[in-house]
Protein backbone atom coordinates (compact mmCIF):
# COMPACT_ATOMS: atom_id res chain seq x y z
CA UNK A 1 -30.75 44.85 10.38
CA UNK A 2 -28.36 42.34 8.80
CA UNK A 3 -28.44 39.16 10.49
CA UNK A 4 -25.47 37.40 12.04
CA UNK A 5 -23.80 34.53 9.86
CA UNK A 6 -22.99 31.41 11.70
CA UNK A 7 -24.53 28.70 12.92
CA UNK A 8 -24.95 29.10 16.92
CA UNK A 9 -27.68 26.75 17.53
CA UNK A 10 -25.57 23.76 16.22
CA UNK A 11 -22.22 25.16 17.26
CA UNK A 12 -23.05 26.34 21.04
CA UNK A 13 -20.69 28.76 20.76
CA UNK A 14 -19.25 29.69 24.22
CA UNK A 15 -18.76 33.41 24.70
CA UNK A 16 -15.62 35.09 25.77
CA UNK A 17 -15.65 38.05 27.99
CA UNK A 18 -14.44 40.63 24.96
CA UNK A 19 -17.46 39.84 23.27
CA UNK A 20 -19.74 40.48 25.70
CA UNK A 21 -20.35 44.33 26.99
CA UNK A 22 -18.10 45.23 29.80
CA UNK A 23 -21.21 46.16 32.40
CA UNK A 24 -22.67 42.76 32.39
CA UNK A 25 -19.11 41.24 32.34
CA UNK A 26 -18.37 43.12 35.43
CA UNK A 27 -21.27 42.34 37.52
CA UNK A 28 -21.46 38.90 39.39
CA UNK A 29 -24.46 37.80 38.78
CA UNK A 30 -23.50 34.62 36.33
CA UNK A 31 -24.80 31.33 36.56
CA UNK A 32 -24.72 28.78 34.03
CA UNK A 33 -27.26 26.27 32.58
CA UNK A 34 -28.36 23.07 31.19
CA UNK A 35 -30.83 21.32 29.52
CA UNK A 36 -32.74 19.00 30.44
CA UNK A 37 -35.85 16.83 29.43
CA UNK A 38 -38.75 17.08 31.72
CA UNK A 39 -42.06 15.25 30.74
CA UNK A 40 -40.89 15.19 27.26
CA UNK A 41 -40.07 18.73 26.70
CA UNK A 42 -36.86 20.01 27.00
CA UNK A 43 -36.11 22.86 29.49
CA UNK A 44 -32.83 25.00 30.61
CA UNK A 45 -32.32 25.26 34.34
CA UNK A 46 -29.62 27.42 36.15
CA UNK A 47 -26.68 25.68 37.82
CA UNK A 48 -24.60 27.10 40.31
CA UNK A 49 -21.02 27.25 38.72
CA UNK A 50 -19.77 26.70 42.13
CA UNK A 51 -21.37 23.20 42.80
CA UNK A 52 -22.81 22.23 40.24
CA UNK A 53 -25.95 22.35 42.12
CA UNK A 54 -28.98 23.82 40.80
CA UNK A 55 -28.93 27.70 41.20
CA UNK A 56 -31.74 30.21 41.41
CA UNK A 57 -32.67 33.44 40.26
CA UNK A 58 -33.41 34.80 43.57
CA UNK A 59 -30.54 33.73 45.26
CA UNK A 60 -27.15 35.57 45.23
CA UNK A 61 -25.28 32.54 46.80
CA UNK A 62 -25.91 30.69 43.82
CA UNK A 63 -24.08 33.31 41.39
CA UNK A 64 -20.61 34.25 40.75
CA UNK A 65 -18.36 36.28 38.51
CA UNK A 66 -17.86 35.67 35.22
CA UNK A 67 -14.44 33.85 34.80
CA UNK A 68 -15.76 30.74 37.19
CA UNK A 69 -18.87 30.71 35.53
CA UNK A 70 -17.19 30.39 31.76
CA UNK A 71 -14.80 28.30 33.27
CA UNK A 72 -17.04 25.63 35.10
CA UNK A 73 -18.82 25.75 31.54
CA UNK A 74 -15.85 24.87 29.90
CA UNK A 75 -15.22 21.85 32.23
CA UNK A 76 -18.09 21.23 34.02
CA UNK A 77 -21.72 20.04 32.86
CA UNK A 78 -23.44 22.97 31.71
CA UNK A 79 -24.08 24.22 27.79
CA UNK A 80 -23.92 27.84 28.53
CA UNK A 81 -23.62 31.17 30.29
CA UNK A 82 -26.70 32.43 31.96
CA UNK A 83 -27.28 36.02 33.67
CA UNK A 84 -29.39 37.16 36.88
CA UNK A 85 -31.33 40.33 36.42
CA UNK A 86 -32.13 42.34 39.99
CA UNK A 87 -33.38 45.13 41.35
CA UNK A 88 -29.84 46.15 41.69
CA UNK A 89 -29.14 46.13 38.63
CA UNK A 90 -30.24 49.13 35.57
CA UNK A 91 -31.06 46.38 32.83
CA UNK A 92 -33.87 45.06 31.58
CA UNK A 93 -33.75 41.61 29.19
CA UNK A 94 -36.06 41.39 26.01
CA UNK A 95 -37.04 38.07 24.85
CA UNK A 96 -38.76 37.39 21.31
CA UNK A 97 -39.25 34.01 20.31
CA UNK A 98 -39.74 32.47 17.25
CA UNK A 99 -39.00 35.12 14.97
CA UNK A 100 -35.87 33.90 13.27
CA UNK A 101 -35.54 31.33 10.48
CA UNK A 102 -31.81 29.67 11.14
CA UNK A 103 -31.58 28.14 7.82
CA UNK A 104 -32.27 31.45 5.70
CA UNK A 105 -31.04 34.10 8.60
CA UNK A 106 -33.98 36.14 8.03
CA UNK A 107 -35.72 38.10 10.63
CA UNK A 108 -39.72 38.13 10.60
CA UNK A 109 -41.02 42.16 10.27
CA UNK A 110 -42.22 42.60 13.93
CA UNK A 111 -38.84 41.38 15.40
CA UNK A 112 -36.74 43.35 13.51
CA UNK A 113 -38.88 46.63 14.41
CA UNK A 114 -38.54 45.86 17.80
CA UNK A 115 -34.70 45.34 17.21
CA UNK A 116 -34.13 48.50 15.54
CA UNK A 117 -36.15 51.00 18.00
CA UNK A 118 -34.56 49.03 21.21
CA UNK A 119 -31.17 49.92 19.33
CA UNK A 120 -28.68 48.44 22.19
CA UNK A 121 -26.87 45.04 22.33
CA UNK A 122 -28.60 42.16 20.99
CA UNK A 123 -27.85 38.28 20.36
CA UNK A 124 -29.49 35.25 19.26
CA UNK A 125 -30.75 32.77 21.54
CA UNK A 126 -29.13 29.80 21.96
CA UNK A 127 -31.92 28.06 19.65
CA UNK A 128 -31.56 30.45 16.50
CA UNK A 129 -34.72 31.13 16.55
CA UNK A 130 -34.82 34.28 18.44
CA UNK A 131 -33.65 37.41 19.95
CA UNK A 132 -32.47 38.57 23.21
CA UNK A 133 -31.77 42.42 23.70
CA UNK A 134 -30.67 44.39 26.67
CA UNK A 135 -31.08 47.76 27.57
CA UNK A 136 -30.55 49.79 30.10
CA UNK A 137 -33.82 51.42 31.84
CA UNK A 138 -37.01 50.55 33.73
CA UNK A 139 -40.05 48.13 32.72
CA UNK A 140 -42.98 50.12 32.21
CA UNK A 141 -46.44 49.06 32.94
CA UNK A 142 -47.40 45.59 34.95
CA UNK A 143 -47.80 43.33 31.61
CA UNK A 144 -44.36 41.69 31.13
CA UNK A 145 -45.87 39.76 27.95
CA UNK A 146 -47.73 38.95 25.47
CA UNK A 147 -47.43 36.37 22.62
CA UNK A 148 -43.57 35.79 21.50
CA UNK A 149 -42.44 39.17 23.37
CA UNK A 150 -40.90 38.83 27.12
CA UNK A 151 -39.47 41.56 29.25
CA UNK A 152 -37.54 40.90 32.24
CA UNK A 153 -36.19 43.26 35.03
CA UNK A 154 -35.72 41.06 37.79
CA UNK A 155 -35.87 37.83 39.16
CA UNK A 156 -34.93 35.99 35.99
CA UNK A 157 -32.23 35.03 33.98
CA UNK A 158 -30.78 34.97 30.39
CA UNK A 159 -29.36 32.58 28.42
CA UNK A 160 -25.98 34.48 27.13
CA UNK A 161 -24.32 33.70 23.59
CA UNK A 162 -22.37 36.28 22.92
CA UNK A 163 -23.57 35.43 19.25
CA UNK A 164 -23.74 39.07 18.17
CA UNK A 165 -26.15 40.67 15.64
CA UNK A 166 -24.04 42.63 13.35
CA UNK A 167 -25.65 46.17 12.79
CA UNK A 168 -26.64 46.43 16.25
CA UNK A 169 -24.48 48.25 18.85
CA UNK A 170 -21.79 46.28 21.23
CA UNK A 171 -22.63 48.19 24.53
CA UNK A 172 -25.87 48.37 26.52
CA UNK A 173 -27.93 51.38 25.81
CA UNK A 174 -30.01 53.72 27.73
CA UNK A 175 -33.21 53.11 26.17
CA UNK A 176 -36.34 54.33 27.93
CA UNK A 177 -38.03 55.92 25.77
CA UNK A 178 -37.76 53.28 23.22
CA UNK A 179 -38.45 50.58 25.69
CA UNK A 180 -41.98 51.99 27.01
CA UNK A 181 -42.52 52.42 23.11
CA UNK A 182 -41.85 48.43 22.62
CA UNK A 183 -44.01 47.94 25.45
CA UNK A 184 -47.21 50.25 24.63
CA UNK A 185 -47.05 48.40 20.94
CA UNK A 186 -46.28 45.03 21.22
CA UNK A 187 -47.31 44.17 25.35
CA UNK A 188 -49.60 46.39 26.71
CA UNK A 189 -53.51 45.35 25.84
CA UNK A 190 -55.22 47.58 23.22
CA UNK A 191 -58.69 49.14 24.38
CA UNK A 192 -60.18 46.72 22.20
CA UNK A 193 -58.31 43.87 23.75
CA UNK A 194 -59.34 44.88 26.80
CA UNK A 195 -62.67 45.58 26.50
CA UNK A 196 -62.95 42.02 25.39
CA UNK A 197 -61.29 40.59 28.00
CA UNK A 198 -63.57 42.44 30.43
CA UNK A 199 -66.96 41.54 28.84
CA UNK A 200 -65.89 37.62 28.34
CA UNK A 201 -64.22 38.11 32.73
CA UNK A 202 -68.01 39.22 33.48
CA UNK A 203 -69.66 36.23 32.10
CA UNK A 204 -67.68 33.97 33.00
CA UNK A 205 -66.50 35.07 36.08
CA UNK A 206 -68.31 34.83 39.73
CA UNK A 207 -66.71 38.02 40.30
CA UNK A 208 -68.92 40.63 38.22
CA UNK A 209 -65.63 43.14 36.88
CA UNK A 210 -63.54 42.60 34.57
CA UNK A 211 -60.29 41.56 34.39
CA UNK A 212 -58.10 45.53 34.42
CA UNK A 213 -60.25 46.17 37.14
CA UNK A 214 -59.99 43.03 39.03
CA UNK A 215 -56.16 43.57 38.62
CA UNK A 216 -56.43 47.05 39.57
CA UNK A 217 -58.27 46.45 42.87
CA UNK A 218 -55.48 43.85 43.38
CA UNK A 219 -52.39 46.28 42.95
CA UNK A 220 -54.24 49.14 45.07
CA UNK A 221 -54.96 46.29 48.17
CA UNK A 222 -53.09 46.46 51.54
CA UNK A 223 -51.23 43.75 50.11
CA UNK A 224 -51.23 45.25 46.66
CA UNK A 225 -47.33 45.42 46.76
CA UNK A 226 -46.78 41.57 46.86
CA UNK A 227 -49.26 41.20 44.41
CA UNK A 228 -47.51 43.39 42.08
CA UNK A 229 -44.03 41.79 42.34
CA UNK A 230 -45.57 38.15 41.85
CA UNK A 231 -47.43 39.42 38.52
CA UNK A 232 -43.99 41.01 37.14
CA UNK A 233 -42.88 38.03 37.81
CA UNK A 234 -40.51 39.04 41.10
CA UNK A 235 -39.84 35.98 43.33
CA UNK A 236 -37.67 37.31 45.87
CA UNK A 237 -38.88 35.97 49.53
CA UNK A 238 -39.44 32.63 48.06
CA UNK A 239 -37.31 29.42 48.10
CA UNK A 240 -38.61 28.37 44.57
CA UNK A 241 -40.49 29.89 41.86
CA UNK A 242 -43.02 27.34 42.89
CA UNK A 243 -43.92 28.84 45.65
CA UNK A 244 -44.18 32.44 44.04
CA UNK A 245 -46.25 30.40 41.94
CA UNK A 246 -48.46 29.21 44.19
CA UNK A 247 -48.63 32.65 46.63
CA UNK A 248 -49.70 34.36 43.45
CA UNK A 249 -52.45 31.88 42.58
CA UNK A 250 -54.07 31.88 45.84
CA UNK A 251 -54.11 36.24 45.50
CA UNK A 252 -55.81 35.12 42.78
CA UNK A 253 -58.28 32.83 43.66
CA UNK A 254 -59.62 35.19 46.02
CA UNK A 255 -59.82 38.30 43.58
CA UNK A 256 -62.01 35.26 41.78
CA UNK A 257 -63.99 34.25 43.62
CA UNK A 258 -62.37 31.04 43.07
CA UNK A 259 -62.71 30.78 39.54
CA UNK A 260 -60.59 28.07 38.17
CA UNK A 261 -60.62 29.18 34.21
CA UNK A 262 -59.87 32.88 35.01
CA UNK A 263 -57.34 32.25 37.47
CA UNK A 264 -55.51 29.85 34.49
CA UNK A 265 -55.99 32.52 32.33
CA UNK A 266 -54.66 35.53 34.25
CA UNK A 267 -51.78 33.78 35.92
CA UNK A 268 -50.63 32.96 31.97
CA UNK A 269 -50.49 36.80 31.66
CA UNK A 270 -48.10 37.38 34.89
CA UNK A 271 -44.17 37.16 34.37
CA UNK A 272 -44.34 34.24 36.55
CA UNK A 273 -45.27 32.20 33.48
CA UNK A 274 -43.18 29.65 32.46
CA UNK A 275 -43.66 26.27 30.37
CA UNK A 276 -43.57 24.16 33.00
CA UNK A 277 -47.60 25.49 33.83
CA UNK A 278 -48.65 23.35 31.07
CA UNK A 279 -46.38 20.22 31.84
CA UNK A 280 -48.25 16.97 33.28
CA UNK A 281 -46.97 16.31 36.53
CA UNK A 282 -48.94 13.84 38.18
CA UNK A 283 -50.26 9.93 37.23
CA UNK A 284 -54.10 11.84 36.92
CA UNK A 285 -52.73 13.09 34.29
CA UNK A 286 -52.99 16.45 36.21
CA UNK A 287 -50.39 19.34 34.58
CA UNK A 288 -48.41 20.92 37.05
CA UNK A 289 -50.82 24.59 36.61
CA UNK A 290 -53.82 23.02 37.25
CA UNK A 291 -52.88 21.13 40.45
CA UNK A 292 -51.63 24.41 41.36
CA UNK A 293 -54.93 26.35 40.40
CA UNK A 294 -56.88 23.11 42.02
CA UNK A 295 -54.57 23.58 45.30
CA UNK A 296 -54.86 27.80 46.07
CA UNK A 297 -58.76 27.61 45.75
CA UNK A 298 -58.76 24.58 48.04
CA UNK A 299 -56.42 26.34 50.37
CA UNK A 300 -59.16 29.93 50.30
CA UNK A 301 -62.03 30.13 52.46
CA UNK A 302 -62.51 33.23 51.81
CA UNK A 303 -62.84 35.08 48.81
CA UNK A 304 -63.61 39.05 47.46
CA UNK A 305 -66.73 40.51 47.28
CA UNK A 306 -67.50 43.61 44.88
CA UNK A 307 -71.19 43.73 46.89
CA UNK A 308 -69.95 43.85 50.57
CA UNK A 309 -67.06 45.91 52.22
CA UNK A 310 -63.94 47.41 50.60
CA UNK A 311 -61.40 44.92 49.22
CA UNK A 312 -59.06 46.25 51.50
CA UNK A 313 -60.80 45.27 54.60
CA UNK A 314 -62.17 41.94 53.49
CA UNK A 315 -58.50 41.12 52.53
CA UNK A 316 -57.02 41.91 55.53
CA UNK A 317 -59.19 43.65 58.09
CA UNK A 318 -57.70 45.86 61.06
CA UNK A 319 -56.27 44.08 64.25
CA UNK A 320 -55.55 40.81 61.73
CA UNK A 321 -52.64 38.96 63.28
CA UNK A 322 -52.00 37.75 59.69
CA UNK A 323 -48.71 38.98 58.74
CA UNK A 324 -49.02 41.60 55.75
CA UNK A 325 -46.85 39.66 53.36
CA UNK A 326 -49.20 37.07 53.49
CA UNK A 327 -52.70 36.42 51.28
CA UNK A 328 -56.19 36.58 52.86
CA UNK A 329 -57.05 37.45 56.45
CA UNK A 330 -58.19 34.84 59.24
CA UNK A 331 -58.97 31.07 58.35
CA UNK A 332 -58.01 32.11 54.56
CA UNK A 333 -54.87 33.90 55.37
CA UNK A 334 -53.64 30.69 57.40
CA UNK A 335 -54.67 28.32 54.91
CA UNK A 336 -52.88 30.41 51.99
CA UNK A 337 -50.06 29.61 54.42
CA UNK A 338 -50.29 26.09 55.16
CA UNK A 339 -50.80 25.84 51.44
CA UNK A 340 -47.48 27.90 50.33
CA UNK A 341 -45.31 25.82 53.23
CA UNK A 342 -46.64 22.50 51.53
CA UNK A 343 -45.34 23.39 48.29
CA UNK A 344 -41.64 24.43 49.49
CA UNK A 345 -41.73 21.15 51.72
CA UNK A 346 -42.49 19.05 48.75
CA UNK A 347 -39.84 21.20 46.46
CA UNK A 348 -37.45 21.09 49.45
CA UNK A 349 -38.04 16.90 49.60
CA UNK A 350 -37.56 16.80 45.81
CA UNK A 351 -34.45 18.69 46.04
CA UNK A 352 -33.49 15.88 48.74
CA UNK A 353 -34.03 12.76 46.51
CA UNK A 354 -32.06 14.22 44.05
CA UNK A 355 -29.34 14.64 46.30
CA UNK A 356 -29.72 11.04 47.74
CA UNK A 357 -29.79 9.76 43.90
CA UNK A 358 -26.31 11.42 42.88
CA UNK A 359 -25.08 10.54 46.31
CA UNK A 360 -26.17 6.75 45.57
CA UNK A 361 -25.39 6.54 41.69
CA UNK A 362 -22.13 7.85 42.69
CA UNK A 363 -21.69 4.85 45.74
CA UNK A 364 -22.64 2.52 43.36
CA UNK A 365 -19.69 3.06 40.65
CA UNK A 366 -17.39 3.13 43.52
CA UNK A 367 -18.43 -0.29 44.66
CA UNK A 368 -18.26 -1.52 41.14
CA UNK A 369 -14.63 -0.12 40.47
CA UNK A 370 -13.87 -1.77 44.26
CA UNK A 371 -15.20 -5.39 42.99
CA UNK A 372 -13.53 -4.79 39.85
CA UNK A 373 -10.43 -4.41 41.31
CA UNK A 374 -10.85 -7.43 43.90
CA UNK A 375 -11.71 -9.99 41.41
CA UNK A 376 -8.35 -8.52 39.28
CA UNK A 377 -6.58 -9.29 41.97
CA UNK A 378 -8.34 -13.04 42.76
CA UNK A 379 -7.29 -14.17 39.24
CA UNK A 380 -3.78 -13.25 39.37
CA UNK A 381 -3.72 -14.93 42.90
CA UNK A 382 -5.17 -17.80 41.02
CA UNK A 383 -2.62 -18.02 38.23
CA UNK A 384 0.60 -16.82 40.50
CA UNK A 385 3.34 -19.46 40.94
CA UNK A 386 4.67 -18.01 43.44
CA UNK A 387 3.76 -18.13 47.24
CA UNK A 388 4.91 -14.94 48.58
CA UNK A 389 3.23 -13.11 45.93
CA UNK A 390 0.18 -15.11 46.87
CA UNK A 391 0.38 -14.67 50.36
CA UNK A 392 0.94 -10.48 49.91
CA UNK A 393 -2.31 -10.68 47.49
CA UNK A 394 -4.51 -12.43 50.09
CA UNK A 395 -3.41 -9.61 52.76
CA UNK A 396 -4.43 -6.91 50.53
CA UNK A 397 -7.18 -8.07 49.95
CA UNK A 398 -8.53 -9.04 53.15
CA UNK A 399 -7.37 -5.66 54.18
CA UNK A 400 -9.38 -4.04 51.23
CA UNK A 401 -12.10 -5.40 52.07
CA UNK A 402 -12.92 -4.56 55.89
């Protein structure tokens, strides 16, 4: 693979639609992004290209086509192109990360395998230190990740440079084979792996199986389904990713037994993973994943039990009024609720006061361009010789200023 020359990363290069592949350019699912810094790290969020709003990955009303979202990045405030992968949708996005040395072009070993077996379109990220590739096909397995490699069906989006790799081909490619191939070598857990995840789940664990069975049992529940869209990462039926978050935490803490350190350390396997887990969030010096770990077990009353009846029943036992999309059965399932309606009201509230702050920054400068103008006009009323003039001036103003 010969790497692309250039200098993206420093450059932000803004892609045009002939040197993108005509099936993503076609579909409207565009969005475009920014960075921003967020407890000291910097982080790309999606903006609608409509509004300028924040967009999301799960909602279509925050998309568009591709001319107004290359066209809003042009002349609006975003730094890129970003793109929504669905359900609807055939691809599926590859992310590898750190595996590209901008100042040298080279390409560690293990990236540039992955590159040449996924053989379809491939670019690097807008950081130069990485890869994104996009095939056509299906995700195989439940793992998503695992270390520096990241695939994404749905729910998520891509950054989008258009920056090319030369050697690689223009168009997206059907690629299943080669995709469960990338998966089984570089995603999926070895038996050794997973034999040692199991032994060190059963000692520490209050729940005595390990971890591929715990997850198993979770998948083949009543509510299995929701279970396995949250671990893929899917957060469709949730007004943030915080909530998904959340939902998926408290599935968790009762497959636990409302284990705090196993519940950290399977939700960092799930695709809802995302760097903002590890951020701090709160003046205890709290990080945003283990308030969020600290809130699902508070929020479970109720929790599985290898020893007693089925983890079907005990998760939601016939005649439950609990609605089936929901976690736990009884006290539990309510609380999982109460818990998950918290967390959008406090996202929805944040959401608010940044509203209200734009709203009053943007108050603020007009009443500073209106005072600015009123004390122009004071000094030439000062300095004017002549008393009509005056006497016009002193109108405006007064009428200005009611």
């Amino acid at each position: 693979m010969t790497p692309v020359t250039g200098q993206y990363w420093r450059l932000m290069m803004l892609p045009s639609a002939e040197q993108l592949p005509d099936s993503l350019v076609s579909c409207p699912q565009w969005l475009c992004w920014r960075e921003q810094e967020r407890d000291g790290k910097t982080t790309k969020v999606p903006v609608n290209p409509t509004s300028g709003n924040y967009a999301s990955a799960t909602d279509p009303s925050t998309w568009t086509d591709f001319e107004t979202a290359h066209t809003f990045t042009e002349t609006g405030d975003a730094a890129g192109l970003g793109f929504v992968f669905t359900d609807d949708d055939p691809f599926v996005g590859i992310d590898l990360d750190d595996c590209r040395v901008p100042e040298t072009e080279t390409t560690l070993d293990w990236a540039e395998n992955i590159v040449e077996t996924l053989d379809s379109y491939t670019e690097i990220s807008p950081s130069g230190t990485g890869y994104h590739v996009i095939v056509r096909g299906n995700l195989p397995g439940d793992r998503n990740r695992k270390g520096d490699v990241e695939l994404y069906e749905t729910a998520r989006f891509f950054t989008v440079t258009g920056d090319h790799v030369e050697g690689t081909p223009t168009e997206i490619r059907e690629r299943e084979d080669a995709l469960e191939t990338v998966h089984a070598e570089h995603v999926a857990p070895d038996d050794e792996t997973a034999d040692s995840e199991n032994e060190r789940s059963t000692q520490e664990g209050s729940v005595d199986i390990g971890d591929e069975q715990l997850l198993s049992k979770a998948r083949n529940a009543k509510n299995g389904e929701k279970f396995a869209r949250l671990w893929r990462g899917n957060t469709s039926g949730y007004e943030s990713q915080s909530e998904a978050d959340m939902a998926l935490c408290s599935l968790l803490a009762f497959w636990t037994g409302g284990d705090h350190d196993r519940i950290d350390r399977l939700f960092r396997e799930s695709g809802l993973m995302r760097e903002k887990w590890d951020e701090v969030h709160f003046s205890d010096g709290s990080t945003y994943g283990e308030k969020t770990v600290d809130r699902a077990v508070a929020g479970t009353s109720e929790v599985y039990d290898p020893g007693s009846s089925p983890a079907e029943e005990a998760i939601e036992p016939e005649g439950s009024s609990t609605d089936p999309s929901r976690t736990g059965s009884g006290s539990a399932g309510r609380s999982v609720e109460r818990m998950e309606s918290l967390h959008g009201t406090i996202e929805n509230l944040n959401r608010r006061i940044q509203t209200l702050e734009s709203e009053n920054t943007r108050l603020k400068t007009e009443l500073d361009e209106e005072r600015a103008r009123r004390k122009a006009l004071e000094s030439r009323l000062d300095s004017s010789g002549s008393d009509s003039d005056s006497w016009w001036i002193r109108v405006w103003s007064t009428v200005t200023s009611r």
